[in-house]
PDB file of N, CA and C in Angstrom:
ATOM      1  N   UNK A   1     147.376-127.381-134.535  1.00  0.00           N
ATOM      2  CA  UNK A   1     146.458-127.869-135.548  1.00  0.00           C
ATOM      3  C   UNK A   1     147.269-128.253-136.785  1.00  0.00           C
ATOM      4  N   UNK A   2     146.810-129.529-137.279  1.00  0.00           N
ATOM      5  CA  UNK A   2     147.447-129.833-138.474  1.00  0.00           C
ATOM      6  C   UNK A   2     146.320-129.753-139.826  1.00  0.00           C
ATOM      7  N   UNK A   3     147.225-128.593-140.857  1.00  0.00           N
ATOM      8  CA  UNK A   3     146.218-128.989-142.133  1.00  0.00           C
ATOM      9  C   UNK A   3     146.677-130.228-143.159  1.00  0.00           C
ATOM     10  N   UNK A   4     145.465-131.174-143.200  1.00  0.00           N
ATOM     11  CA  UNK A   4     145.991-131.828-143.568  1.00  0.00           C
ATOM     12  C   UNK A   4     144.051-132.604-144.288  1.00  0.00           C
ATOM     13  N   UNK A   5     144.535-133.938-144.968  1.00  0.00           N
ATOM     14  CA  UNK A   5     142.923-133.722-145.518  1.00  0.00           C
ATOM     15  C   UNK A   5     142.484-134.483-144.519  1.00  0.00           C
ATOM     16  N   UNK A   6     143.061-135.358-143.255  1.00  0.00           N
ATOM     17  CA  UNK A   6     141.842-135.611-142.493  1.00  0.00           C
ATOM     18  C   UNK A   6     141.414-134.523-141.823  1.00  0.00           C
ATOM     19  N   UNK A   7     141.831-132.892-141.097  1.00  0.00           N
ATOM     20  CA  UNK A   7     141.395-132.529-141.317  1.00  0.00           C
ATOM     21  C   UNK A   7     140.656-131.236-141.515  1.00  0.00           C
ATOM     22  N   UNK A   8     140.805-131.669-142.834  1.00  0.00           N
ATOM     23  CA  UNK A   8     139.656-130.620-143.802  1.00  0.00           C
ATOM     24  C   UNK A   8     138.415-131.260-144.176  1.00  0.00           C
ATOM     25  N   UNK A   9     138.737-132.800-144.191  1.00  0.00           N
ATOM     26  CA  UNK A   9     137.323-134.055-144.422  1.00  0.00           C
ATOM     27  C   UNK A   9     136.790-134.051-142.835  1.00  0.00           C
ATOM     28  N   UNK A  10     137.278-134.287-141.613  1.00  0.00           N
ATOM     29  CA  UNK A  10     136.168-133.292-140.640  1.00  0.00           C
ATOM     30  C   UNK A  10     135.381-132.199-140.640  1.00  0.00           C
ATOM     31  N   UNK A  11     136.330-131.353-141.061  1.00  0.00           N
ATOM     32  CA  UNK A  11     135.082-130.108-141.128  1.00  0.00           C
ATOM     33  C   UNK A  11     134.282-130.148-142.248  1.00  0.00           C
ATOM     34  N   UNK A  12     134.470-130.825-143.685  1.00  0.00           N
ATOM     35  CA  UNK A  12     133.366-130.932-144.683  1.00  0.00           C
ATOM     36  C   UNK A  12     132.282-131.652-143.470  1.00  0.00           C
ATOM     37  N   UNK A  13     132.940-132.685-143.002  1.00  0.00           N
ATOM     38  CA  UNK A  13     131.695-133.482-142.196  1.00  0.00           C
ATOM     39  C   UNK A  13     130.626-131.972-140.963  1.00  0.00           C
ATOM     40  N   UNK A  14     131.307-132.075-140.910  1.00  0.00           N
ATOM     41  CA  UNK A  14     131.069-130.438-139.641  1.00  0.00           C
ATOM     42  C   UNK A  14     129.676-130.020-140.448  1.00  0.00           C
ATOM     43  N   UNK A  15     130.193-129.251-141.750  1.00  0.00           N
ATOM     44  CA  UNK A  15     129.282-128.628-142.801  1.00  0.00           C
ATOM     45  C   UNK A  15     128.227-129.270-143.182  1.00  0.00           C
ATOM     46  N   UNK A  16     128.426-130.285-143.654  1.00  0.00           N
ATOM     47  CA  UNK A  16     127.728-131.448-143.987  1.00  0.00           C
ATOM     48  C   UNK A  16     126.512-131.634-143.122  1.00  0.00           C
ATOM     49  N   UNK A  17     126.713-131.964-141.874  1.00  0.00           N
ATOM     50  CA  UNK A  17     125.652-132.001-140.999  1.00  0.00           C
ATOM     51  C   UNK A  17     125.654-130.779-140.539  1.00  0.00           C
ATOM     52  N   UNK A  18     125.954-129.548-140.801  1.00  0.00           N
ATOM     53  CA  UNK A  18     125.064-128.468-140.560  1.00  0.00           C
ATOM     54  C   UNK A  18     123.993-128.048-141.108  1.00  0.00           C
ATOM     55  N   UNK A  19     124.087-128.218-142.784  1.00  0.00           N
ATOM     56  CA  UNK A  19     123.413-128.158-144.020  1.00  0.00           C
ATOM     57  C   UNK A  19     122.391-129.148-144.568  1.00  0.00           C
ATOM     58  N   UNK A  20     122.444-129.917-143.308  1.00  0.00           N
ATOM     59  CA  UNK A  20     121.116-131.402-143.478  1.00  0.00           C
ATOM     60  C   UNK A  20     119.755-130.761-143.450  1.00  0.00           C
ATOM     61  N   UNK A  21     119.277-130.718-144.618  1.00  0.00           N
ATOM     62  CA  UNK A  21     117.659-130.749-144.669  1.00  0.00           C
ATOM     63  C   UNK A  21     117.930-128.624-144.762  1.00  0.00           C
ATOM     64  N   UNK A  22     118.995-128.040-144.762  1.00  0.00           N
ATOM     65  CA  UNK A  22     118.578-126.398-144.286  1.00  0.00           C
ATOM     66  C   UNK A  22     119.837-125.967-145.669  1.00  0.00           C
ATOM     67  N   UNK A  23     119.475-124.727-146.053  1.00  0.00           N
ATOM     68  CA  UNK A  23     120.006-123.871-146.973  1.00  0.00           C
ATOM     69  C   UNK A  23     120.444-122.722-145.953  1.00  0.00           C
ATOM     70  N   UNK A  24     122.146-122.409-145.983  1.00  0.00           N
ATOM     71  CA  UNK A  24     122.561-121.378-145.433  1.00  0.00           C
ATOM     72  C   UNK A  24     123.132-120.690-145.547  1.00  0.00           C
ATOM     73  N   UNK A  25     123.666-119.234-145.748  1.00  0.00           N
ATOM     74  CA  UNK A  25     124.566-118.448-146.386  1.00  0.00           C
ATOM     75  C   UNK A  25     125.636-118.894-145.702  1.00  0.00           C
ATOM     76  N   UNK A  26     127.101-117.956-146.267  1.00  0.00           N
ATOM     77  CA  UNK A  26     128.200-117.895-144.961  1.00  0.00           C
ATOM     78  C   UNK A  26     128.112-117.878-144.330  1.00  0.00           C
ATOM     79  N   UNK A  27     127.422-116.368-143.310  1.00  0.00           N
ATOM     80  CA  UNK A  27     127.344-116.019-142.502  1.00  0.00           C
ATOM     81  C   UNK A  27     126.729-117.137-141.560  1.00  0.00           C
ATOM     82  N   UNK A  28     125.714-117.667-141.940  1.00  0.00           N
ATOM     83  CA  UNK A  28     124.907-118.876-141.262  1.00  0.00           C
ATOM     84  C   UNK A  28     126.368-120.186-140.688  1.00  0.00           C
ATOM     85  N   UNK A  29     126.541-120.232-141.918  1.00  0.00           N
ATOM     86  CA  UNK A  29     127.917-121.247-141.727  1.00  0.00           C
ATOM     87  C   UNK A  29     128.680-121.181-140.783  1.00  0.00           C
ATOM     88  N   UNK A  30     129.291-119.571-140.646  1.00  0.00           N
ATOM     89  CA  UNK A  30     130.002-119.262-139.987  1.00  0.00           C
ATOM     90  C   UNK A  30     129.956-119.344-138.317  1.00  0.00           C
ATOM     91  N   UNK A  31     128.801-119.086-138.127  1.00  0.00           N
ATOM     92  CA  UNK A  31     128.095-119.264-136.622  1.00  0.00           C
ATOM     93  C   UNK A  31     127.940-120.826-136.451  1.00  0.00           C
ATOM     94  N   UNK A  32     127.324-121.449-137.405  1.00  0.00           N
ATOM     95  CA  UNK A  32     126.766-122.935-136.760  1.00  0.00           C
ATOM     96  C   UNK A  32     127.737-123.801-136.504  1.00  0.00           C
ATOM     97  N   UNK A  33     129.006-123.100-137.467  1.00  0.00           N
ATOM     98  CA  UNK A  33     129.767-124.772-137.467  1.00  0.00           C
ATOM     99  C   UNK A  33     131.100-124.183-136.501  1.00  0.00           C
ATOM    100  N   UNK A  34     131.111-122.961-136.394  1.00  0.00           N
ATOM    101  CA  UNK A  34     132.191-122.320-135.194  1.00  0.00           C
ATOM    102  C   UNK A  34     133.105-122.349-136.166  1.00  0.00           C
ATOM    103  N   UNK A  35     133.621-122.603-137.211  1.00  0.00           N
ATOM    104  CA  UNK A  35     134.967-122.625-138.297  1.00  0.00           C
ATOM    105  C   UNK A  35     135.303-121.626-138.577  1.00  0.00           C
ATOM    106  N   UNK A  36     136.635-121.361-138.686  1.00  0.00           N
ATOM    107  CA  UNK A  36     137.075-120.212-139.214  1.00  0.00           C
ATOM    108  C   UNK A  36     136.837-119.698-141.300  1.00  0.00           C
ATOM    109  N   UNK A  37     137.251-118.632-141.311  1.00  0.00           N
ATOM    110  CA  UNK A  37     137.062-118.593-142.631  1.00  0.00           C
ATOM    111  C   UNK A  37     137.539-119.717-143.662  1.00  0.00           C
ATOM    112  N   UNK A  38     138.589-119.959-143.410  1.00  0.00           N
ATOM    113  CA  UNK A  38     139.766-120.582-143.824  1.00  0.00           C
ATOM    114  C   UNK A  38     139.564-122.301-143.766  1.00  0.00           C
ATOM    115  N   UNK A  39     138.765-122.414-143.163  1.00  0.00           N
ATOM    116  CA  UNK A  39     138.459-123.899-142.456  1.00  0.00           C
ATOM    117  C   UNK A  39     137.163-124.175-143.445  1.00  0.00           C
ATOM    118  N   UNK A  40     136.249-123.447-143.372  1.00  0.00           N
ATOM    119  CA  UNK A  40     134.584-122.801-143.647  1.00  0.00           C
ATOM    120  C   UNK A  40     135.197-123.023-145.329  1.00  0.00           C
ATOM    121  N   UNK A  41     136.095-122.285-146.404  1.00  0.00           N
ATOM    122  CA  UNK A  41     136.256-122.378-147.461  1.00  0.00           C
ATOM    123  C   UNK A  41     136.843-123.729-147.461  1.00  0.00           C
ATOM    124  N   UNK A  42     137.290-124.596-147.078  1.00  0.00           N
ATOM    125  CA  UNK A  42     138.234-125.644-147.417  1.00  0.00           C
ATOM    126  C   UNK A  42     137.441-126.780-147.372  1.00  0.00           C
ATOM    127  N   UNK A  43     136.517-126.881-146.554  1.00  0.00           N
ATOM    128  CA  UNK A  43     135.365-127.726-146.261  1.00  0.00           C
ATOM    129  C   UNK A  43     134.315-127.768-147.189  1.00  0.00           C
ATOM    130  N   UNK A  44     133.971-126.809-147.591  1.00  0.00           N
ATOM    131  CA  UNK A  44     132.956-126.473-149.124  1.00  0.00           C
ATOM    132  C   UNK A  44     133.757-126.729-150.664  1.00  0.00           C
ATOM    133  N   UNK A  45     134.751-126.455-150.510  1.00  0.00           N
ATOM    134  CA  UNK A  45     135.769-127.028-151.559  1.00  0.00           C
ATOM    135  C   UNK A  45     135.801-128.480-151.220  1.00  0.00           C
ATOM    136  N   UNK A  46     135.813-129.303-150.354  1.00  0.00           N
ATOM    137  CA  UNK A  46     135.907-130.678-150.310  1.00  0.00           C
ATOM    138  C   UNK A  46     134.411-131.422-150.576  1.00  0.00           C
ATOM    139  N   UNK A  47     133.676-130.568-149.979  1.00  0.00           N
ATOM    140  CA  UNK A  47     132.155-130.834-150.341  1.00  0.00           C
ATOM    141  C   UNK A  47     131.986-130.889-152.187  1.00  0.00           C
ATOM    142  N   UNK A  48     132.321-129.650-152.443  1.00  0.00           N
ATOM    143  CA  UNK A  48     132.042-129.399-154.027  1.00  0.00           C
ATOM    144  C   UNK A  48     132.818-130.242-155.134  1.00  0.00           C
ATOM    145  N   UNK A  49     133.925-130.616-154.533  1.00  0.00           N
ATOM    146  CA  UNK A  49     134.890-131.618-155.525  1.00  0.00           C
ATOM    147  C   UNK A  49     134.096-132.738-155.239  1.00  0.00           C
ATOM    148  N   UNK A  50     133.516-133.054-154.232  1.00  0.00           N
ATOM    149  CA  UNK A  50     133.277-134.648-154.272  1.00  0.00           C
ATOM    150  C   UNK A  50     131.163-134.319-154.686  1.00  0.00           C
ATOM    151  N   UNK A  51     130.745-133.119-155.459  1.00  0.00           N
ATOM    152  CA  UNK A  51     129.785-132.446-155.332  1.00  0.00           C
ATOM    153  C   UNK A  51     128.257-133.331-154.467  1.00  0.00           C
ATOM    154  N   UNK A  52     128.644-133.111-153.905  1.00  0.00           N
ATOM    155  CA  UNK A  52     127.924-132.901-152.480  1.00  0.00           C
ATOM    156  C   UNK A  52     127.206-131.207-151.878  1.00  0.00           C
ATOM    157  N   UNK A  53     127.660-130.321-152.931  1.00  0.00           N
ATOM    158  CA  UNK A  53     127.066-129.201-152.526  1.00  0.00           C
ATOM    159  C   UNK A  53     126.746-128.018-153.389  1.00  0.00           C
ATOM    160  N   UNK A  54     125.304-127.388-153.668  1.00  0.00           N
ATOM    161  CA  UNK A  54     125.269-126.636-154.217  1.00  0.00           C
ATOM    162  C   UNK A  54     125.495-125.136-153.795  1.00  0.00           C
ATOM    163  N   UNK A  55     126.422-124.559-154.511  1.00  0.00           N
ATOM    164  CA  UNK A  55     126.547-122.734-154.450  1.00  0.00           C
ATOM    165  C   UNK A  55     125.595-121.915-154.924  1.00  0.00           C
ATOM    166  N   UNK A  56     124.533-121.379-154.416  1.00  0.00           N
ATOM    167  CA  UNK A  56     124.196-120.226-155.188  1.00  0.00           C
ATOM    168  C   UNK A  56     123.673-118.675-154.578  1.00  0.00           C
ATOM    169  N   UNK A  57     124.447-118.197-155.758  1.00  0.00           N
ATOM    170  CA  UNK A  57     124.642-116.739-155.604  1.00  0.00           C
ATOM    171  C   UNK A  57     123.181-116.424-155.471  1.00  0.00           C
ATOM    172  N   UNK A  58     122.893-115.007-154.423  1.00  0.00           N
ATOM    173  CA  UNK A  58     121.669-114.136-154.337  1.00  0.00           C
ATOM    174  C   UNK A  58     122.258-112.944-154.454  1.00  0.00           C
ATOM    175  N   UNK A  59     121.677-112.163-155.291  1.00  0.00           N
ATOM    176  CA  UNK A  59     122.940-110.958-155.447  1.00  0.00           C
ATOM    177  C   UNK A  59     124.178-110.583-154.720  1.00  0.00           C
ATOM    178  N   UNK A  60     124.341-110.060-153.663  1.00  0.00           N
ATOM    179  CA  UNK A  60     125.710-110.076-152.700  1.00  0.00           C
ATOM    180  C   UNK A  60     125.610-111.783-151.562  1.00  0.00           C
ATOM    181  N   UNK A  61     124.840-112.415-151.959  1.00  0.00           N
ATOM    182  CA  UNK A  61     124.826-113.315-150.909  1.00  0.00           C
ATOM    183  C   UNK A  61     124.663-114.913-151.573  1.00  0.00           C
ATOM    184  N   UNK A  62     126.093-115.583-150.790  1.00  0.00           N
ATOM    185  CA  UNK A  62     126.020-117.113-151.314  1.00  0.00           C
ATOM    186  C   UNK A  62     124.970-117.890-150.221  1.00  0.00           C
ATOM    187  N   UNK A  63     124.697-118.592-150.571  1.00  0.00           N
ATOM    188  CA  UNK A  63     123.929-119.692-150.427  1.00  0.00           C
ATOM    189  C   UNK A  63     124.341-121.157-150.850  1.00  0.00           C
ATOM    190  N   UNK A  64     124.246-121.713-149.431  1.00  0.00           N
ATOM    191  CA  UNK A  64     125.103-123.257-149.163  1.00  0.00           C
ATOM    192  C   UNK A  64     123.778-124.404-148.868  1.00  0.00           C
ATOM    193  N   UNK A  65     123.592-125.080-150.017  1.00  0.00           N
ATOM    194  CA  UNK A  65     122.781-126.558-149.677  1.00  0.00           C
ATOM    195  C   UNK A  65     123.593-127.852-150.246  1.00  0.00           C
ATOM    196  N   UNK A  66     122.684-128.796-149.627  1.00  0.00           N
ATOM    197  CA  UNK A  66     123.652-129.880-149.951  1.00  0.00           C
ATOM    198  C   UNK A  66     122.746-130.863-151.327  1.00  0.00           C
ATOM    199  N   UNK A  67     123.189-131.248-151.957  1.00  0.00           N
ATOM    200  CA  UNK A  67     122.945-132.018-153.273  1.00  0.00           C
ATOM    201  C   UNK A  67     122.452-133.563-152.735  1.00  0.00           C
ATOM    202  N   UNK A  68     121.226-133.834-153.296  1.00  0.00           N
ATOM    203  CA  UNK A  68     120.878-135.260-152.811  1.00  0.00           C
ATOM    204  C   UNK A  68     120.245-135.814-154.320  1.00  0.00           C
ATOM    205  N   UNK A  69     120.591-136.723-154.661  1.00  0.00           N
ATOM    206  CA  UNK A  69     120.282-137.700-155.351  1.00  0.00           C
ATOM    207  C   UNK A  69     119.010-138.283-155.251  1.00  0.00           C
ATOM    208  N   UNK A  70     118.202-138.354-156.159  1.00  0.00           N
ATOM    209  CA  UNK A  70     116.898-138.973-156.394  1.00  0.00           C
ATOM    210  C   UNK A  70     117.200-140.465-156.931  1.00  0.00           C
ATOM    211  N   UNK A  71     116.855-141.157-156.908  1.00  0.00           N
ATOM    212  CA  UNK A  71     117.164-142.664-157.162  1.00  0.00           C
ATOM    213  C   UNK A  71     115.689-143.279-157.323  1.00  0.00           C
ATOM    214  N   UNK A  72     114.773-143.694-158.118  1.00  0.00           N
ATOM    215  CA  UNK A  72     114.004-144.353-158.712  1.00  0.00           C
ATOM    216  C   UNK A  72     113.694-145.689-159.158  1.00  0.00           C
TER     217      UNK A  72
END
């Protein structure tokens, strides 16, 4: 396996369409998209720089959705 940003921009894609239309913790993440930890953080970091994704904390528990634009 090569790290490299094509890919780490696959697995954002991975995430990306895991998180279509659904809000999911890690743990959720972790199962749907088969990624390792390491893969799983690097992919949400590529999501969040290009913000495409919101983080939010529930007391011990993150929560992963994706950011969509309203356009009018």
């Amino acid at each position: 396996m090569i790290w490299n940003k094509n890919f780490i921009g696959e697995n954002a894609g991975i995430v990306w369409r895991a998180l279509n239309n659904r809000k999911m913790s890690w743990e959720e993440l972790l199962k749907s998209t088969g990624l390792t930890p390491l893969e799983l953080a690097s992919a949400i970091g590529w999501l969040a720089r290009e913000n495409k994704i919101y983080i939010q904390p529930d007391e011990n528990v993150f929560y992963f959705y994706l950011y969509h634009e309203n356009y009018f």
